[in-house]
N, C-alpha and C. Protein backbone atom coordinates (compact mmCIF):
# COMPACT_ATOMS: atom_id res chain seq x y z
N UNK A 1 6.78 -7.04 -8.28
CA UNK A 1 7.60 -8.16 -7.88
C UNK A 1 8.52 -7.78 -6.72
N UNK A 2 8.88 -6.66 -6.97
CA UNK A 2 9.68 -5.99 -5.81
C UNK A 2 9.09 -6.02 -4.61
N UNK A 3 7.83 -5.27 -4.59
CA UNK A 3 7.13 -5.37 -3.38
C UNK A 3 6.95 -6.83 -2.39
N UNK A 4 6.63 -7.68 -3.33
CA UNK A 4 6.58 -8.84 -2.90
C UNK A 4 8.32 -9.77 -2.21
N UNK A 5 9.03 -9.19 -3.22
CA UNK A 5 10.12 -10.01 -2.20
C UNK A 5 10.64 -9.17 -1.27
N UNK A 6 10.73 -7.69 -0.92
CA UNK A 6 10.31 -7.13 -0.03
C UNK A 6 9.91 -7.50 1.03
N UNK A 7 8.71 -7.56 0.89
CA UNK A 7 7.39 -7.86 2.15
C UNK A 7 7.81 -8.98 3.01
N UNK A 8 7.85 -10.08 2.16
CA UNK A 8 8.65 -11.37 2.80
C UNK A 8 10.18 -11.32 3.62
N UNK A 9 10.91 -10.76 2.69
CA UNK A 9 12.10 -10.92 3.66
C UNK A 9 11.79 -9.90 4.87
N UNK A 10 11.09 -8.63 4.82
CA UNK A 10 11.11 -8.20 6.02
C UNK A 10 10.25 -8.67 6.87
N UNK A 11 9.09 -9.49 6.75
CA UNK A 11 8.69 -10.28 7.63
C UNK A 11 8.92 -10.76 8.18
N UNK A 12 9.59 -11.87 7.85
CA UNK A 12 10.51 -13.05 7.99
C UNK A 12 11.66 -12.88 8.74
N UNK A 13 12.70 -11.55 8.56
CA UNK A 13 13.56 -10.86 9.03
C UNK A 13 12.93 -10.64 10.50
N UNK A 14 11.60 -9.85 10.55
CA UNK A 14 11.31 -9.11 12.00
C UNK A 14 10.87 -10.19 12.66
N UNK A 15 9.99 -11.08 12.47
CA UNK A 15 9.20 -12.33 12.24
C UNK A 15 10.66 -13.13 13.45
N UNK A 16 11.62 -13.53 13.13
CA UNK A 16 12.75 -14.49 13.50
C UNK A 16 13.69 -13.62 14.77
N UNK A 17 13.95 -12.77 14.15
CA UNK A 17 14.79 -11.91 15.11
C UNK A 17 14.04 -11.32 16.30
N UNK A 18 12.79 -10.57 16.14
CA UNK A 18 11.70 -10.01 17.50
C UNK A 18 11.02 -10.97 17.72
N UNK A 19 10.00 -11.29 17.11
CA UNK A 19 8.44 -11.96 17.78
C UNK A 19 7.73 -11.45 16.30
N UNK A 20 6.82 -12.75 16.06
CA UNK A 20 5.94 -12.29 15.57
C UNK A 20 4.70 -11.52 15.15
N UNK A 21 4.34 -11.15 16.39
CA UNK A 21 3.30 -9.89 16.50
C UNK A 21 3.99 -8.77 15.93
N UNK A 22 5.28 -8.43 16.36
CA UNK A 22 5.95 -7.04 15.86
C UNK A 22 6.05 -7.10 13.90
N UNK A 23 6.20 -8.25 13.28
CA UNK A 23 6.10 -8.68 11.81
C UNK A 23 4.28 -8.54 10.92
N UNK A 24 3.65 -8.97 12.39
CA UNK A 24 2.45 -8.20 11.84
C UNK A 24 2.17 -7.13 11.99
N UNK A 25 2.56 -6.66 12.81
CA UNK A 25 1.99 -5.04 12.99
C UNK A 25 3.10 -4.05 12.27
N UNK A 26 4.37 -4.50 12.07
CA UNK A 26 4.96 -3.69 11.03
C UNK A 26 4.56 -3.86 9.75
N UNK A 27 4.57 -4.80 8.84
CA UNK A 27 4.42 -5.38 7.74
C UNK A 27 2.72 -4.59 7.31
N UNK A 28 1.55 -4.89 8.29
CA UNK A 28 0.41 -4.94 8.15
C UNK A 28 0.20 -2.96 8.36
N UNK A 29 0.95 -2.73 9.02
CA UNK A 29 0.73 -1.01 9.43
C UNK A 29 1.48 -0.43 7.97
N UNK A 30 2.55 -0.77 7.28
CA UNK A 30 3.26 -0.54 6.01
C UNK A 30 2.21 -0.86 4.63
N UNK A 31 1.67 -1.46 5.03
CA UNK A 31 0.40 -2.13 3.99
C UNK A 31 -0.93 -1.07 3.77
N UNK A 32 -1.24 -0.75 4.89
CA UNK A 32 -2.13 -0.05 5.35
C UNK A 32 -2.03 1.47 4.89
N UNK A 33 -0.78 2.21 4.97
CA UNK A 33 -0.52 3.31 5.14
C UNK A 33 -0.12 3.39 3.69
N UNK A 34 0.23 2.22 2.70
CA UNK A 34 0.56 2.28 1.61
C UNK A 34 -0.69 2.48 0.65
N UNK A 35 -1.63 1.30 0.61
CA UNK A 35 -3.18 1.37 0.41
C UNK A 35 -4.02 2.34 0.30
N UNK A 36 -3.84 3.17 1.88
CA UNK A 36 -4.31 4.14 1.39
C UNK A 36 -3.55 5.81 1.06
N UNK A 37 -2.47 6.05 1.03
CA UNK A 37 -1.46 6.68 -0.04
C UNK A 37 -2.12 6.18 -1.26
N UNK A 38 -2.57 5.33 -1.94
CA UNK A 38 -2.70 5.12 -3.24
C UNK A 38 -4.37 5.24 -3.45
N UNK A 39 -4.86 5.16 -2.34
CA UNK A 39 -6.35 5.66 -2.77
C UNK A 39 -6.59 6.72 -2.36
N UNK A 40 -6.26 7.97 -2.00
CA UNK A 40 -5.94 9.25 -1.78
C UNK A 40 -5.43 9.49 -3.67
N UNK A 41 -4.32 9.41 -3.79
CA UNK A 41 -3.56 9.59 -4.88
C UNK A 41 -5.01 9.26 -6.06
N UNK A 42 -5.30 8.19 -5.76
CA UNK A 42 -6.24 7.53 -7.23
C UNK A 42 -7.80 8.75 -7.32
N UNK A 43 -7.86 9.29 -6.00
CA UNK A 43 -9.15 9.98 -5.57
C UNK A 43 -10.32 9.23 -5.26
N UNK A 44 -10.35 7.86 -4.74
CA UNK A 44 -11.15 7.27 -4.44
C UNK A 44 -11.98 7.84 -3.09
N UNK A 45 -11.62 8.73 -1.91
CA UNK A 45 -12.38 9.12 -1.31
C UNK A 45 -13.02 10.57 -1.63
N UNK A 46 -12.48 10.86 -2.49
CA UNK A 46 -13.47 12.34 -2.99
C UNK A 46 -14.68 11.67 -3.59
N UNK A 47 -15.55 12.72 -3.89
CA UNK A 47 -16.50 12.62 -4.42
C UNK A 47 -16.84 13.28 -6.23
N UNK A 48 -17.53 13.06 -6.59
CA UNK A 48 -17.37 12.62 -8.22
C UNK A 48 -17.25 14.01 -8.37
N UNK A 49 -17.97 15.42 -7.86
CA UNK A 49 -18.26 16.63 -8.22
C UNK A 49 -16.52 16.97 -8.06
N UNK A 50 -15.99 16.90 -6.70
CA UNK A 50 -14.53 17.21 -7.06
C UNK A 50 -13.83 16.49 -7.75
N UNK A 51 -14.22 15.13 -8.25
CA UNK A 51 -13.23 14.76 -9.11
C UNK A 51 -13.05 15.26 -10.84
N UNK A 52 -14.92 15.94 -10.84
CA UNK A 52 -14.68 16.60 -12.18
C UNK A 52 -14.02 17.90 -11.90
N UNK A 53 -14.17 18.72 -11.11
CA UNK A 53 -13.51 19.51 -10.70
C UNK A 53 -11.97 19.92 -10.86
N UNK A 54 -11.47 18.61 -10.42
CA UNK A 54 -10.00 18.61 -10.48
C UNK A 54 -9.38 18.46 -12.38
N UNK A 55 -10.32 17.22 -12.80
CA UNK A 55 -10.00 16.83 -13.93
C UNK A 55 -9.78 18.22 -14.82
N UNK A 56 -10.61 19.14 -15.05
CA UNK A 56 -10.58 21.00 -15.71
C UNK A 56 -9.15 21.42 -15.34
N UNK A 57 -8.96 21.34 -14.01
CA UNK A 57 -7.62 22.13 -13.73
C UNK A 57 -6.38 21.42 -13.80
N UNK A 58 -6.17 19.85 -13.98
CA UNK A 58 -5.28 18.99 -14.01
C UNK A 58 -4.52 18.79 -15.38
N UNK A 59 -3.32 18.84 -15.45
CA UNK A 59 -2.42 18.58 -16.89
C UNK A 59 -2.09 17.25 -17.31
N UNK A 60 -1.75 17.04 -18.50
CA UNK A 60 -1.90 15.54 -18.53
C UNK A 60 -0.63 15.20 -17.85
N UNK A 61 0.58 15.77 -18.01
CA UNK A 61 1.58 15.27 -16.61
C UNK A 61 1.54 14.98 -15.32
N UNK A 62 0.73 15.73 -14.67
CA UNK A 62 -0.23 15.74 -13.40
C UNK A 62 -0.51 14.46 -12.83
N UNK A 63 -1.49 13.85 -14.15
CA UNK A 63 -2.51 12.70 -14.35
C UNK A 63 -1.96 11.28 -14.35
N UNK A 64 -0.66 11.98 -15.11
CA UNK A 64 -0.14 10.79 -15.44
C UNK A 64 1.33 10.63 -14.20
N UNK A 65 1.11 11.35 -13.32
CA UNK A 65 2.47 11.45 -12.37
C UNK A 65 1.49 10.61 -11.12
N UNK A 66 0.35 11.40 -11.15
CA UNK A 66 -0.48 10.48 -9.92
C UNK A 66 -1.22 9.49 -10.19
N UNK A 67 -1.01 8.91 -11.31
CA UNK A 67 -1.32 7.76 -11.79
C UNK A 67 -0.32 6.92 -11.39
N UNK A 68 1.30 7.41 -11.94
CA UNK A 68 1.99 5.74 -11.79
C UNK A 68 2.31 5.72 -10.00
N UNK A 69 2.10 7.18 -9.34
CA UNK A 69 2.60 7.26 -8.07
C UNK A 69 1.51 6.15 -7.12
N UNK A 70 0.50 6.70 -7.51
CA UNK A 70 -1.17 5.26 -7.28
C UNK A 70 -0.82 4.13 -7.59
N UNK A 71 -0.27 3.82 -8.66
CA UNK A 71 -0.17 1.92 -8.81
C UNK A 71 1.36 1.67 -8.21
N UNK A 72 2.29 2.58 -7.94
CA UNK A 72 3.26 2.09 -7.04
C UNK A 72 3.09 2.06 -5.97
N UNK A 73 1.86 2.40 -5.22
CA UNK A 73 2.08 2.62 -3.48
C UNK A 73 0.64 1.40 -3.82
N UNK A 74 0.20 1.16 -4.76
CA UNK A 74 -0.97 0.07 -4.39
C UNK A 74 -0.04 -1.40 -4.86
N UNK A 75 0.66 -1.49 -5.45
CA UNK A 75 1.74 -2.62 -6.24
C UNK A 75 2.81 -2.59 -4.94
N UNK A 76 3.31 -1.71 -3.83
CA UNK A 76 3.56 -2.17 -2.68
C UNK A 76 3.05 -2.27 -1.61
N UNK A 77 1.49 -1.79 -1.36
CA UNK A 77 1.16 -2.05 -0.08
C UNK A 77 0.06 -3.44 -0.41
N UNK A 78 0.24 -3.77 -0.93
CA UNK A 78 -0.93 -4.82 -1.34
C UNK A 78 0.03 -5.92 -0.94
N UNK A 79 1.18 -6.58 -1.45
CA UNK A 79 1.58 -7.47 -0.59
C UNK A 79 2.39 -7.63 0.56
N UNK A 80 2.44 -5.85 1.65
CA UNK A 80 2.55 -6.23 2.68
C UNK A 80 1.47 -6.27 3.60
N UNK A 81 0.14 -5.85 2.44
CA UNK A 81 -1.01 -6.09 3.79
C UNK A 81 -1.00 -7.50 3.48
N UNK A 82 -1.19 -8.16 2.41
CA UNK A 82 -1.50 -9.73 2.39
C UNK A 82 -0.35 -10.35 3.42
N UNK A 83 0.41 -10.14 3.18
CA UNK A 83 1.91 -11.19 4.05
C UNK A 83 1.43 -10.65 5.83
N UNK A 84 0.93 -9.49 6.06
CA UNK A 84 0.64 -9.78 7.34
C UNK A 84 -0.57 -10.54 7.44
N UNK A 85 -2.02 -10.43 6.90
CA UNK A 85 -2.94 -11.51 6.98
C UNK A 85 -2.29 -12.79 7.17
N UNK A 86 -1.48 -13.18 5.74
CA UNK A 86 -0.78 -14.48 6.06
C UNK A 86 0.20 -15.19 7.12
N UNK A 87 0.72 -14.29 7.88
CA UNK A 87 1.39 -14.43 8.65
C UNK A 87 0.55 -14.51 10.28
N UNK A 88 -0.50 -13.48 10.28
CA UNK A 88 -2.02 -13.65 11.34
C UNK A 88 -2.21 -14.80 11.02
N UNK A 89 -2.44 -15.69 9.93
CA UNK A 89 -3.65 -16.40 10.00
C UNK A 89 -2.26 -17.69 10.70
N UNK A 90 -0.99 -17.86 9.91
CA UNK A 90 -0.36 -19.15 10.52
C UNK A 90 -0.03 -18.99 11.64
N UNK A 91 0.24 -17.72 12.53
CA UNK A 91 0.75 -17.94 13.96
C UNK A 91 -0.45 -18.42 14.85
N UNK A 92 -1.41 -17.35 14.30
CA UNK A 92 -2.79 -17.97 15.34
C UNK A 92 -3.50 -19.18 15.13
């Protein structure tokens, strides 16, 4: 929920005060860089052999630290990539 009223006011904020291109490309570059922070974290670009790999040497604190650190950087970059789409699609 945070993320989301977040995303908006700083849109909206950069959006009014600069130009709107600068609200997409901040908002949408924050989205981006968040997204994938959280699919790094989740191990979505490794491959399955290192992910069993890791799982042997990993503690369940570990697991469970880059777990909630993954759904917080995907629970905030998810609605500042959407609010820049949304914000692309009404200016243009």
């Amino acid at each position: 929920m945070t993320g989301i009223i977040v995303s908006v006011v700083l849109s909206l904020s950069i959006g009014f005060l600069w130009e709107w291109q600068q609200a997409i490309n901040i908002t949408g570059g924050i989205g981006v860089i968040m997204l994938l922070l959280a699919g790094v974290l989740n191990g979505t670009f490794v491959s399955g052999v290192q992910m069993r790999a890791n799982r042997e040497i990993e503690t369940a604190e570990d697991k469970e630290s880059r777990n909630k650190f993954s759904s917080m950087f995907f629970l905030w970059g998810l609605p500042f990539f959407l609010m820049a789409i949304a914000i692309f699609m009404i200016v243009k």
